[in-house]
C-alpha atoms as a PDB file:
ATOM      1  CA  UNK A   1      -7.007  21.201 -25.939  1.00  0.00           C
ATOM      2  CA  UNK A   2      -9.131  18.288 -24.011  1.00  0.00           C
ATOM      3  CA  UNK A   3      -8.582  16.949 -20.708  1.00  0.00           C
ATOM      4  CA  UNK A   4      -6.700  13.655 -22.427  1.00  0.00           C
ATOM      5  CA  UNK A   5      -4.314  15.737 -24.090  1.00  0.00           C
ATOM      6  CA  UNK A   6      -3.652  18.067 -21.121  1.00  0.00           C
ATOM      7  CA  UNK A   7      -3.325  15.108 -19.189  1.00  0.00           C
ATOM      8  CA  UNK A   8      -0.566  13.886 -21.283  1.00  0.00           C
ATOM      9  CA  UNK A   9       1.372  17.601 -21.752  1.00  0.00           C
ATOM     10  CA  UNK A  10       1.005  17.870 -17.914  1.00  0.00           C
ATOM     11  CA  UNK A  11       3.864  16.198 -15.201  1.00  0.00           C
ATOM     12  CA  UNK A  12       0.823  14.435 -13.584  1.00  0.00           C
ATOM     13  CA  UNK A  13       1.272  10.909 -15.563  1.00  0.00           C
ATOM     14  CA  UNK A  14       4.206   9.493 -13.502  1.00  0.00           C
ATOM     15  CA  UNK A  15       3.036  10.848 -10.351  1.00  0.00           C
ATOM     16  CA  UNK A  16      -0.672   9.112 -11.524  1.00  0.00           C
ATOM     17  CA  UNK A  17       1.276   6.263 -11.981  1.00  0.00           C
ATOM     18  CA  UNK A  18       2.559   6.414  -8.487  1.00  0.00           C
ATOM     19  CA  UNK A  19      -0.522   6.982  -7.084  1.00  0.00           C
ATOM     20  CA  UNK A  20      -1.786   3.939  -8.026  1.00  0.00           C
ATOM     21  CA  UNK A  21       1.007   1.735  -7.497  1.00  0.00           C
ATOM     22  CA  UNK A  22       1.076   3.213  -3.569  1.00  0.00           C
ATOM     23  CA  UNK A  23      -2.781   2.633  -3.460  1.00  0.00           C
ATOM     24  CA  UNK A  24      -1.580  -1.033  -4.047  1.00  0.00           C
ATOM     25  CA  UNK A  25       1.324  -1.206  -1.581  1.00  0.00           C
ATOM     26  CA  UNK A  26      -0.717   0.335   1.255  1.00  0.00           C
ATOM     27  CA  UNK A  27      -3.732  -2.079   0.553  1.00  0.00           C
ATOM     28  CA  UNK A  28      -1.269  -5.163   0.958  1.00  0.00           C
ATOM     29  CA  UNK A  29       0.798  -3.354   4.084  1.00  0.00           C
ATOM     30  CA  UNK A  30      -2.378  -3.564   5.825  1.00  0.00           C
ATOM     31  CA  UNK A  31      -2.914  -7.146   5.324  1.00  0.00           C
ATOM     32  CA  UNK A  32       0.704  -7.371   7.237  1.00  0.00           C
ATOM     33  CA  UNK A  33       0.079  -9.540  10.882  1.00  0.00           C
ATOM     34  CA  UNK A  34       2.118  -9.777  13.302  1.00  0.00           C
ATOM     35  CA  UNK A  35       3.444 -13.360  13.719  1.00  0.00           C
ATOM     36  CA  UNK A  36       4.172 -12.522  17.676  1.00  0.00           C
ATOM     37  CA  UNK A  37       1.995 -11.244  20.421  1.00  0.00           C
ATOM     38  CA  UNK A  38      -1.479  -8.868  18.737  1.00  0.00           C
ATOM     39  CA  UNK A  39      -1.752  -5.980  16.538  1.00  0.00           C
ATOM     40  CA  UNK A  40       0.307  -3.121  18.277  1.00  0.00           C
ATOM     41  CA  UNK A  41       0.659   0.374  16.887  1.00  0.00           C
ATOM     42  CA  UNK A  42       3.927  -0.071  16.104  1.00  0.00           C
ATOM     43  CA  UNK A  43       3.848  -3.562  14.569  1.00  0.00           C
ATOM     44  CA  UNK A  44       5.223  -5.225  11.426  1.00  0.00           C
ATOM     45  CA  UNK A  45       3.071  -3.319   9.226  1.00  0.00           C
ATOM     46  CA  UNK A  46       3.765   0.468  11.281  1.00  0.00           C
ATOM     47  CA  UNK A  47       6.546   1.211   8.940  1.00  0.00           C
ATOM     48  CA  UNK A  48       5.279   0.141   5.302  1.00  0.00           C
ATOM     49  CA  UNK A  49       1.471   1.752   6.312  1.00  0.00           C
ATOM     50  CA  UNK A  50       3.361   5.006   7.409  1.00  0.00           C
ATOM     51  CA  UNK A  51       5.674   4.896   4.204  1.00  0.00           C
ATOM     52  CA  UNK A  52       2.745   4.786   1.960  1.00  0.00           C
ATOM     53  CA  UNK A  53       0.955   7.731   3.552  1.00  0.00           C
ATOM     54  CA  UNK A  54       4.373  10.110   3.503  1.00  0.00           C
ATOM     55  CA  UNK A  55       4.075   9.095  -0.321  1.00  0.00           C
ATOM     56  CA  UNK A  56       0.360  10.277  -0.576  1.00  0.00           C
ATOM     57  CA  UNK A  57       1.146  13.458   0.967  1.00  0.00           C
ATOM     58  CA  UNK A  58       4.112  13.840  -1.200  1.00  0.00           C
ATOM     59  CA  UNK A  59       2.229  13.002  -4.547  1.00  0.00           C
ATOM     60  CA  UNK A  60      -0.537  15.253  -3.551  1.00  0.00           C
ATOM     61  CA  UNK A  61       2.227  18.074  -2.473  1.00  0.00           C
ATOM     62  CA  UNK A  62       3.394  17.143  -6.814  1.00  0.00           C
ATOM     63  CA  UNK A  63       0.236  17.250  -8.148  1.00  0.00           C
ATOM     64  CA  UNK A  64      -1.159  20.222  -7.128  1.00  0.00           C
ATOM     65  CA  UNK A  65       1.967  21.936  -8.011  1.00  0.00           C
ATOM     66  CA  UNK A  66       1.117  20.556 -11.190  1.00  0.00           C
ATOM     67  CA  UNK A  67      -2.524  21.453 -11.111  1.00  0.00           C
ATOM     68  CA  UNK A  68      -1.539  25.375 -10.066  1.00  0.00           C
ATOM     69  CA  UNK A  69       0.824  25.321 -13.072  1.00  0.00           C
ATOM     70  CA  UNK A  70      -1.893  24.299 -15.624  1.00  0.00           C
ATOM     71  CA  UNK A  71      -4.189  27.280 -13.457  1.00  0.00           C
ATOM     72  CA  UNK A  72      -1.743  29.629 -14.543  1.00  0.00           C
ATOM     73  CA  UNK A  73      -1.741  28.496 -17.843  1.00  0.00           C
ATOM     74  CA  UNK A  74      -4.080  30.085 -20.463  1.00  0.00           C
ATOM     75  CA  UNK A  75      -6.033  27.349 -20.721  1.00  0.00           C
ATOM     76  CA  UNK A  76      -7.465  27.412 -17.017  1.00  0.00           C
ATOM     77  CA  UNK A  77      -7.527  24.795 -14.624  1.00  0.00           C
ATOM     78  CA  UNK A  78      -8.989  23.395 -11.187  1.00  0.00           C
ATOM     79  CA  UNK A  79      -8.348  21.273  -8.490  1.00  0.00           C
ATOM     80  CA  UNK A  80     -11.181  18.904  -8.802  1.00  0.00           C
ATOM     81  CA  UNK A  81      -9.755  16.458 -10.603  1.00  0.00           C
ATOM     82  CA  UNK A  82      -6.986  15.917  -7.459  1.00  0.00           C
ATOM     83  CA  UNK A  83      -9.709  15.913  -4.834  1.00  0.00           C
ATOM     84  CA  UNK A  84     -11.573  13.285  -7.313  1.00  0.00           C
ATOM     85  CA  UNK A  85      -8.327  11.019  -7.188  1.00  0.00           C
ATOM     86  CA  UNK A  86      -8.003  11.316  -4.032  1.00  0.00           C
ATOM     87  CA  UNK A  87     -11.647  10.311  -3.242  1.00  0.00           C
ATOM     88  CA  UNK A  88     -11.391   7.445  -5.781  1.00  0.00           C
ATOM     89  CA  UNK A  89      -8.171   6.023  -4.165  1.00  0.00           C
ATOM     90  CA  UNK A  90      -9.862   6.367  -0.654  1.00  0.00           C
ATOM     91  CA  UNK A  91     -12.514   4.201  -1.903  1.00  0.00           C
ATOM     92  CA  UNK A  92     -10.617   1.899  -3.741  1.00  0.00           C
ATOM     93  CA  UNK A  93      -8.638   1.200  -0.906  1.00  0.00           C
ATOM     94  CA  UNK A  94     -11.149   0.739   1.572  1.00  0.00           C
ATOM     95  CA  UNK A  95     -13.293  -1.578  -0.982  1.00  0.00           C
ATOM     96  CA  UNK A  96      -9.850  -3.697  -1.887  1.00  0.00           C
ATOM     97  CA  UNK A  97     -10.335  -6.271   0.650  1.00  0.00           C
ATOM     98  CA  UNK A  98     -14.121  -6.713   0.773  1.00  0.00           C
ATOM     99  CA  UNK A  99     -14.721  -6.815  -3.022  1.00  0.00           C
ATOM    100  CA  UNK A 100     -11.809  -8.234  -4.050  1.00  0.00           C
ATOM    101  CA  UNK A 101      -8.884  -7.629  -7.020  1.00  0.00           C
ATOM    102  CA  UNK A 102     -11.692  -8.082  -9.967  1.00  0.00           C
ATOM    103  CA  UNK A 103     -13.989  -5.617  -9.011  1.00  0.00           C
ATOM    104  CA  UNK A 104     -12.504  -3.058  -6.561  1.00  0.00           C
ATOM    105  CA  UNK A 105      -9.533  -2.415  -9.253  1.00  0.00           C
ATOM    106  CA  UNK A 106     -11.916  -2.290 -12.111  1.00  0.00           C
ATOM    107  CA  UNK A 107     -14.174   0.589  -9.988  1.00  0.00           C
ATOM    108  CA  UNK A 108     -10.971   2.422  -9.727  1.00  0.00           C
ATOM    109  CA  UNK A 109      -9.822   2.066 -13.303  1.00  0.00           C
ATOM    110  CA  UNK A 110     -13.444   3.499 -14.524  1.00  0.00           C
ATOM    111  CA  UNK A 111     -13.093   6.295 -11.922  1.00  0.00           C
ATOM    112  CA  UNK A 112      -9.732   7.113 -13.269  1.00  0.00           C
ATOM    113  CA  UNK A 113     -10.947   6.842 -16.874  1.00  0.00           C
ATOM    114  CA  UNK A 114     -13.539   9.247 -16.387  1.00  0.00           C
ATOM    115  CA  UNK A 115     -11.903  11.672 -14.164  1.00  0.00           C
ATOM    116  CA  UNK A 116      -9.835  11.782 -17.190  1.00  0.00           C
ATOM    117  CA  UNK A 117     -12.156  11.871 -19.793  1.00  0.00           C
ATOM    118  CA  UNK A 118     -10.162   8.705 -21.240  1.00  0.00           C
ATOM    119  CA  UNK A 119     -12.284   7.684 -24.191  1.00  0.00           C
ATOM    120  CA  UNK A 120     -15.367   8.775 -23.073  1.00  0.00           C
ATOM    121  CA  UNK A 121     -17.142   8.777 -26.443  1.00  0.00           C
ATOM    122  CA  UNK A 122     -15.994   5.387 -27.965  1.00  0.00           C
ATOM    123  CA  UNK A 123     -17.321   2.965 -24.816  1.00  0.00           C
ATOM    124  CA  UNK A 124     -16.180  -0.117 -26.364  1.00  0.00           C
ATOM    125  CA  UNK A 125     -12.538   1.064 -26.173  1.00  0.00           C
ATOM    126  CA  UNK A 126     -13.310   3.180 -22.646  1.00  0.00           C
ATOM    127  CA  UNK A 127     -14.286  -0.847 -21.222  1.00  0.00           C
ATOM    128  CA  UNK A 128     -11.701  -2.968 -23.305  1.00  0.00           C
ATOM    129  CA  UNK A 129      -8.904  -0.778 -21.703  1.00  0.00           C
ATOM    130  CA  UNK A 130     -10.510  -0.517 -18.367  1.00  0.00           C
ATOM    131  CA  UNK A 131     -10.354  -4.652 -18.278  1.00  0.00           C
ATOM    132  CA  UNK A 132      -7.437  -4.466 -19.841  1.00  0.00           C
ATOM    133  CA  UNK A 133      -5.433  -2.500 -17.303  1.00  0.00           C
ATOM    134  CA  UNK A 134      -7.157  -4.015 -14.428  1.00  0.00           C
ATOM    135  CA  UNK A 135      -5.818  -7.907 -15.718  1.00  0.00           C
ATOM    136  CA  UNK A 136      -2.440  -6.173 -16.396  1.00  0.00           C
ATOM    137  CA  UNK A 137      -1.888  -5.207 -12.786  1.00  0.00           C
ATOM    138  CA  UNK A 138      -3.198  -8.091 -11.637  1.00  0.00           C
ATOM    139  CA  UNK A 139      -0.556 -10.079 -13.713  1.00  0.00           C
ATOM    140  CA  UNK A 140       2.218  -7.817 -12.579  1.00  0.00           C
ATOM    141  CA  UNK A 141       1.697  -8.047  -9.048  1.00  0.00           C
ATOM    142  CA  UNK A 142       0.807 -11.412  -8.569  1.00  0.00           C
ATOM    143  CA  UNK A 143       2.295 -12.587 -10.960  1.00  0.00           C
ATOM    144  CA  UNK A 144       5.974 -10.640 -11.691  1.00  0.00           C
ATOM    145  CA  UNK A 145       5.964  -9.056  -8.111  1.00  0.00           C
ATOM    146  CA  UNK A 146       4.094 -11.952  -6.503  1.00  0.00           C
ATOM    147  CA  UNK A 147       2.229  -9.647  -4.363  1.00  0.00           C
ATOM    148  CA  UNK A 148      -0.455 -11.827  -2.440  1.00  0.00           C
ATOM    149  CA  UNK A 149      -3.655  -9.836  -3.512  1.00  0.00           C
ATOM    150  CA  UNK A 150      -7.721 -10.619  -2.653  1.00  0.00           C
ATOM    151  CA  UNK A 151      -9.347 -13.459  -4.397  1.00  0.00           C
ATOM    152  CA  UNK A 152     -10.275 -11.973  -7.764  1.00  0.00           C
ATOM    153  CA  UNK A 153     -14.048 -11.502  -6.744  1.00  0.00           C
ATOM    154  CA  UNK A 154     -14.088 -10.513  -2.843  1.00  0.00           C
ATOM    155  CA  UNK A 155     -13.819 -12.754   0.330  1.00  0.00           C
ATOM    156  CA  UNK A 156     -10.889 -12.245   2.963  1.00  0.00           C
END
């Protein structure tokens, strides 16, 4: 069985899914200013910044659960492939506001994609569906949600 198909027999999707939809909602908590007074510690943005970290931890708690199933499994199984999402999220969110949308959620697509072995071996497809995900989040937060989000290539 390949990593793809693992992927999909696993209970990681949804919690994937999470993961990157909390990666989103802590990169626009910390745009959060307080209208009165300066940035405290416990500010406007305290609660939603803390929120998003109890999910992280909770995720991670879900996915290496996950991970330790598939270990038993005949098949084998490691926890690289957490640590690498974790890593990748790290970086996404700390390159979200400098780079902008375009290129920071595009980074963190590929990084996905390949953590994941997601159609590795037919690149047109592995780069169609990279820019297609990254312009379908982009529509569904600013656009459905309407989530204020970083010009699409960088600037603050």
């Amino acid at each position: 069985m390949n990593n793809v198909e693992r992927f999909r027999r696993s209970g990681v999707l949804f919690p994937a899914f999470l993961l990157i939809l909390t990666t989103i909602y802590l990169a626009e908590a910390v745009s959060i200013r307080s209208q009165f007074g300066g940035d405290t510690i416990v500010g406007p943005r305290f609660m939603p910044i803390l929120m998003a970290f109890i999910m992280y931890a909770a995720l991670l708690v879900v996915m290496v659960g996950e991970w330790r199933k598939d270990a038993e499994a005949p098949t084998g199984g490691s926890l690289l492939r957490p640590l690498l999402i974790v890593v990748a999220t790290g970086i996404y969110i700390a390159a979200f506001r400098p780079l902008g949308y375009v290129p920071a959620t595009l980074g963190f697509v590929v990084a996905l994609f390949l953590i994941f072995d997601f159609e590795r071996k037919r690149p047109v497809f592995f780069v169609l569906y990279a820019i297609a995900v990254t312009a379908l989040f982009y529509g569904l937060f600013a656009g459905i949600f309407g989530v204020r989000l970083p010009p699409l290539l960088g600037g603050f």
